[in-house]
Protein backbone atom coordinates (compact mmCIF):
# COMPACT_ATOMS: atom_id res chain seq x y z
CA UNK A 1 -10.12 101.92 8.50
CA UNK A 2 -9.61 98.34 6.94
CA UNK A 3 -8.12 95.90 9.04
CA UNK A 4 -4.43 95.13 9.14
CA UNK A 5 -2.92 91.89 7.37
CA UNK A 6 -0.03 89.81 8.59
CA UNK A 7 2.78 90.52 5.57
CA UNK A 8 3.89 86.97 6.04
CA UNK A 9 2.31 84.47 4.15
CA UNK A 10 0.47 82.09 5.87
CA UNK A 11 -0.81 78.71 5.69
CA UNK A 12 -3.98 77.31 6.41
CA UNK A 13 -3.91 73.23 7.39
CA UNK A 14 -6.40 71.02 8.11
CA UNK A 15 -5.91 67.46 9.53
CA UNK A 16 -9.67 66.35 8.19
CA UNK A 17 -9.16 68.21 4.81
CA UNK A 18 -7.88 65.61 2.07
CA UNK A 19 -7.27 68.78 0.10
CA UNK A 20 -5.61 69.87 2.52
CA UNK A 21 -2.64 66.74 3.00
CA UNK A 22 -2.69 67.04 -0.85
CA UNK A 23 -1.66 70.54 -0.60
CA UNK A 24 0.71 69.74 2.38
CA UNK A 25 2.75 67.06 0.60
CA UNK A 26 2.98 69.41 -2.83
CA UNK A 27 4.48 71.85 -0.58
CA UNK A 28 7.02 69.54 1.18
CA UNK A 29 7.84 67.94 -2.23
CA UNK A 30 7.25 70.97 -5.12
CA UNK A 31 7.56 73.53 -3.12
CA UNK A 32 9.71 73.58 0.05
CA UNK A 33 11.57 77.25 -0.04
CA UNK A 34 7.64 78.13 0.20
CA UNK A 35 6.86 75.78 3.34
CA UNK A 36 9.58 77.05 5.03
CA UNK A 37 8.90 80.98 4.39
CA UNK A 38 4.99 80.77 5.42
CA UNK A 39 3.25 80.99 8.52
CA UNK A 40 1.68 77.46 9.33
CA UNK A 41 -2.22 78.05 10.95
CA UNK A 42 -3.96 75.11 12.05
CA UNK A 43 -8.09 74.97 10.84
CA UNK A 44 -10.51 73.22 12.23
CA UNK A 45 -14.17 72.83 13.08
CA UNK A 46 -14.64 73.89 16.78
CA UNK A 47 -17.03 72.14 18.81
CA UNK A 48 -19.94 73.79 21.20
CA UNK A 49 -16.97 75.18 23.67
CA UNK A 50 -14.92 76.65 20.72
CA UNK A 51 -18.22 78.07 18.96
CA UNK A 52 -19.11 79.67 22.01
CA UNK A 53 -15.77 81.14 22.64
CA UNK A 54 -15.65 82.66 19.68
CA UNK A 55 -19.40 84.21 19.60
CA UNK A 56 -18.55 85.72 22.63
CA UNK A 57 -15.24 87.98 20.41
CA UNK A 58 -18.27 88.33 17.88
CA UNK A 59 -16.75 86.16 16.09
CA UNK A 60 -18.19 82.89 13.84
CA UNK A 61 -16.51 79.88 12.00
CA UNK A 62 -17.11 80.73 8.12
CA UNK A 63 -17.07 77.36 7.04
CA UNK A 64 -20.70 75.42 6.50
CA UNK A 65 -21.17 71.25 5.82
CA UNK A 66 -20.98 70.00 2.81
CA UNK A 67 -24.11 68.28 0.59
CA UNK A 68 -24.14 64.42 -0.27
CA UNK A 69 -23.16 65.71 -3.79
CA UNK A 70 -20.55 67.61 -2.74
CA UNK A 71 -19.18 64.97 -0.69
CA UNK A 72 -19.45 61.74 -3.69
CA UNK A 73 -17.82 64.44 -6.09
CA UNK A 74 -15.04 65.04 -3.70
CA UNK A 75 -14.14 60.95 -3.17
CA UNK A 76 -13.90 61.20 -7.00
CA UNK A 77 -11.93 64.20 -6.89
CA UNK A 78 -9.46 63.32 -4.36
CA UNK A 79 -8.82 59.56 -6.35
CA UNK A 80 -8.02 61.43 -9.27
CA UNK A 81 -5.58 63.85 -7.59
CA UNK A 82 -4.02 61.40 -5.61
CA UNK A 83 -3.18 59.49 -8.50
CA UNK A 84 -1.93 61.84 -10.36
CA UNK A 85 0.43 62.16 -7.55
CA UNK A 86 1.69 58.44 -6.93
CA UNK A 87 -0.25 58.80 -3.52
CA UNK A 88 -2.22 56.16 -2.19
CA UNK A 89 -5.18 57.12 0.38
CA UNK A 90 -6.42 55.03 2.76
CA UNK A 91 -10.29 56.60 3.74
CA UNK A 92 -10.36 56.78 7.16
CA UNK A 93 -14.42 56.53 9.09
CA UNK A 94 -14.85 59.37 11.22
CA UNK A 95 -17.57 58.57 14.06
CA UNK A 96 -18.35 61.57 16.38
CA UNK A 97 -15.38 63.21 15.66
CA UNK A 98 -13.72 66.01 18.10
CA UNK A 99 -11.42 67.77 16.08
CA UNK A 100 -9.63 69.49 19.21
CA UNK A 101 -7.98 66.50 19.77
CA UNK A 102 -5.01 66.67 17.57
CA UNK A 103 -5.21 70.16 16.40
CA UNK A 104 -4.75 71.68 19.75
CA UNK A 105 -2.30 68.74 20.52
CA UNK A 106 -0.09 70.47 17.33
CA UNK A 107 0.32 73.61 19.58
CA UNK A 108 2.04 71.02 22.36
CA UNK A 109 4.39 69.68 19.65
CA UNK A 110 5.20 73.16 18.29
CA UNK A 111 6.58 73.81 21.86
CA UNK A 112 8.64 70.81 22.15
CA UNK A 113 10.53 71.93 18.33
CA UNK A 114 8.75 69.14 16.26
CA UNK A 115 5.63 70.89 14.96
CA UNK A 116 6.63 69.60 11.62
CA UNK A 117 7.21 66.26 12.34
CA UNK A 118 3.50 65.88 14.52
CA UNK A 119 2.26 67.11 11.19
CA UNK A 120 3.88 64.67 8.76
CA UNK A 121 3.03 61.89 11.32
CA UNK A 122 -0.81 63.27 11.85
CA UNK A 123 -1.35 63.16 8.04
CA UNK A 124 0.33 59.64 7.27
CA UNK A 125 -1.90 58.32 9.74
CA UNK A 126 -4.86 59.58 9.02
CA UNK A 127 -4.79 59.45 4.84
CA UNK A 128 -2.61 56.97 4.37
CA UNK A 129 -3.24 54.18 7.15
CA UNK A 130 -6.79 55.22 8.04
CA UNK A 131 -6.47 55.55 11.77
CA UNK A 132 -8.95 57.79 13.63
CA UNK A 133 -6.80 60.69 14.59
CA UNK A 134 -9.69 62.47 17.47
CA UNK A 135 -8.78 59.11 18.91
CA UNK A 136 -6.51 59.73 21.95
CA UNK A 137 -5.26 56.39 21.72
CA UNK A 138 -3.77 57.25 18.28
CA UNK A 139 -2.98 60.88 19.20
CA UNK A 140 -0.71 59.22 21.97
CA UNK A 141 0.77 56.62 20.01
CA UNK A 142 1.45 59.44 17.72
CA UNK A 143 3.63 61.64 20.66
CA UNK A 144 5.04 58.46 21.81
CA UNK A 145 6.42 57.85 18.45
CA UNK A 146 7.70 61.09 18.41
CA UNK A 147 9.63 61.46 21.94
CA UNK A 148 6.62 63.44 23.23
CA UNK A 149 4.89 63.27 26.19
CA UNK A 150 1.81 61.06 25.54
CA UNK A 151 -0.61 62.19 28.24
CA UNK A 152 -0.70 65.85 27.23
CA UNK A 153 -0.79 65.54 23.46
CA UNK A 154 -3.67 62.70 24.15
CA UNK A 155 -5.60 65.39 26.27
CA UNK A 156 -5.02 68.58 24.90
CA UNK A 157 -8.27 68.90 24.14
CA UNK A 158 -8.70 68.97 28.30
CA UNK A 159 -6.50 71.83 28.57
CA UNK A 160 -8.79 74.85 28.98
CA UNK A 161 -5.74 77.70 28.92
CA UNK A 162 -4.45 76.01 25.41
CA UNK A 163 -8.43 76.27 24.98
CA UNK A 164 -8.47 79.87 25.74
CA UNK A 165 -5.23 81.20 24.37
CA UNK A 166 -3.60 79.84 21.37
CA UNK A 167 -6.93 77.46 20.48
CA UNK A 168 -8.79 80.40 20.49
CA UNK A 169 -6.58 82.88 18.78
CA UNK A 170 -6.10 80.58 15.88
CA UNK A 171 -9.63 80.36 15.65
CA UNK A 172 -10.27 83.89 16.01
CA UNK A 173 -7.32 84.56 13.04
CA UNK A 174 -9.13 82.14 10.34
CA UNK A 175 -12.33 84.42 11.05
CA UNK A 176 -10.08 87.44 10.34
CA UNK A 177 -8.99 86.30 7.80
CA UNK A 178 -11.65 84.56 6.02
CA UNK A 179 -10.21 81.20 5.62
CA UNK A 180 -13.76 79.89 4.99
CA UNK A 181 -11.84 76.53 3.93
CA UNK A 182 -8.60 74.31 3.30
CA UNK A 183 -6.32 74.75 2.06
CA UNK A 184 -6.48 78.42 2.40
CA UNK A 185 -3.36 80.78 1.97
CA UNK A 186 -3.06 84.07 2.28
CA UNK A 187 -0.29 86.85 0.99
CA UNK A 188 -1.12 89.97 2.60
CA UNK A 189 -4.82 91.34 1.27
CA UNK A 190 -4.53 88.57 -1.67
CA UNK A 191 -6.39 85.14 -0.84
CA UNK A 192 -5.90 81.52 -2.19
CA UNK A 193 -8.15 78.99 -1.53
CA UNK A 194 -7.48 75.45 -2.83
CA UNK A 195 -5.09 73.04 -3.93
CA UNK A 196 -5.08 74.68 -7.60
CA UNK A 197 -4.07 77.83 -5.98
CA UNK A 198 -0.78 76.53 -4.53
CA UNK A 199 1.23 77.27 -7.63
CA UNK A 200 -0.11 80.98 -7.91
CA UNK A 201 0.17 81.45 -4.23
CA UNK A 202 3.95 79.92 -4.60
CA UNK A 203 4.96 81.90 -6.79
CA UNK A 204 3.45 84.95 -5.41
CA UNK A 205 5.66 84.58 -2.60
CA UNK A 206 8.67 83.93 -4.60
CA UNK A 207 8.03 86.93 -6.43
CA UNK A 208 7.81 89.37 -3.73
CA UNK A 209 11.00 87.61 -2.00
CA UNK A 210 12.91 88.11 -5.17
CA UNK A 211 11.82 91.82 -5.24
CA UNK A 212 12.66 92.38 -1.77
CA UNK A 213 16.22 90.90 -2.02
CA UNK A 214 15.33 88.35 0.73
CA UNK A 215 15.69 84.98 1.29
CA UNK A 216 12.41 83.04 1.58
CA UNK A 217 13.87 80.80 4.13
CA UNK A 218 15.64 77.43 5.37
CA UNK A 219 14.73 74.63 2.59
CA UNK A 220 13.30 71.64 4.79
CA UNK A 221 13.98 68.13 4.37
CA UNK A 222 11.97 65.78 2.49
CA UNK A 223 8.58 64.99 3.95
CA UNK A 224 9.83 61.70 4.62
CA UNK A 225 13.07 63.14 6.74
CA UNK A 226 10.61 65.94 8.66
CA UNK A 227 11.04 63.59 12.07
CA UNK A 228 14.54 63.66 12.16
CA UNK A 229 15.00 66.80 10.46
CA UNK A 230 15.12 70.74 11.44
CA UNK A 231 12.07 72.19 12.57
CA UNK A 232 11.18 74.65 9.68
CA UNK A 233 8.05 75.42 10.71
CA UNK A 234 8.99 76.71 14.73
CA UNK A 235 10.28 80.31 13.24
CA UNK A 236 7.15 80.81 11.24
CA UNK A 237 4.66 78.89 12.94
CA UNK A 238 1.44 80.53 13.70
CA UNK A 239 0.88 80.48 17.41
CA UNK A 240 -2.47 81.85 16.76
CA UNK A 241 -0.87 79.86 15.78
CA UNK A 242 -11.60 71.89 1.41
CA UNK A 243 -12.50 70.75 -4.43
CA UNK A 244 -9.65 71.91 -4.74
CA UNK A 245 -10.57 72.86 -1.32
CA UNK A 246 -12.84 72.27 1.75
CA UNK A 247 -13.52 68.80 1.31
């Protein structure tokens, strides 16, 4: 019997993923009746301790390294989108990255209502000032910032239940569902992979809320208003939760 899917769309972000902040600010700023009506999953590459934990649910992260190629095509890529947005990105060096850090620190913010805000804070400083975000001096800056408490976001990566339960599960879900990249939607059986798919995936999800007589959900505030704003993303958040994609 095929496996059940999750009839509410969902959302695949990456804090790495360039794609991915590319697709985050066209849905905060082209599409925000859509950020607010989809589940938001955090993606990322698990370390030896997440690998293991999920080989042991038979389970493996469908996601493998880019080449050299791949990677020089994608610095190209991402100039050329970013442009055409107005954006300017500021490359960031990643040295023995641990991608735990603020990932699993997202779950921490989720439970104190500003999920969306850690988000719009985790991108701006990675993409757009350059900062290391598996730093834990950053990640903390980052919570302080935002009212949170500093020493748990910083060392969420310590926390073997968050590990265990939601760090796991989300993992676990991506597997389910395939998300062998960012950005990565998904719309019941249907898949969307990539920041060319947002528009199709959008108005997928437009279509089936105007057919269903439903509303898709609170509009959020501008990106730029997210820390002050409502927390659109706490109803629909996951608590299981790169060209165009995966880079």
């Amino acid at each position: 019997m095929a496996a059940k899917r999750s009839k509410v769309p969902r959302f695949y972000f990456n804090f790495r993923s360039p794609y991915s902040w590319i697709a985050y600010r066209d849905l905060m700023d082209r599409y925000p009746d859509v950020a607010a009506a989809v589940e938001w999953h955090p993606w990322w590459e698990p370390d030896a301790d997440g690998e293991r934990r999920m080989a042991e649910r038979r389970r493996r992260f469908p996601y493998t390294a880019m080449s050299r190629d791949k990677h020089l095509y994608v610095l190209q890529d991402v100039r050329r989108l970013t442009a055409d947005r107005g954006l300017t990105v500021t490359w960031p060096v990643d040295m023995d990255p641990v991608w735990e850090v603020p990932h699993l620190a997202y779950f921490l913010a989720v439970d104190a209502g500003l999920g969306p805000a850690f988000v719009e804070r985790v991108y701006r400083a990675r993409w757009e000032e350059g900062r290391n975000i598996c730093d834990r001096v950053t990640v903390a800056e980052i919570a302080d910032e935002l009212g949170l408490p500093a020493g748990p976001l910083a060392d969420a990566a310590d926390d073997a239940e968050l590990r265990g339960g939601r760090g796991l599960a989300a993992l676990l879900a991506l597997s389910e569902d395939g998300a062998f990249g960012v950005p990565f939607f998904t719309l019941g059986y249907d898949k969307y992979w990539g920041v060319d798919r947002l528009p199709v995936f959008a108005d997928a999800v437009r279509s089936r809320s105007a057919g269903s007589g439903s509303a898709s959900g609170t509009v959020p505030p501008p990106a730029d208003a997210v820390p002050g704003g409502a927390d659109f993303a706490a109803a629909r958040s996951g608590d299981l939760g790169h060209a165009g994609g995966c880079g």
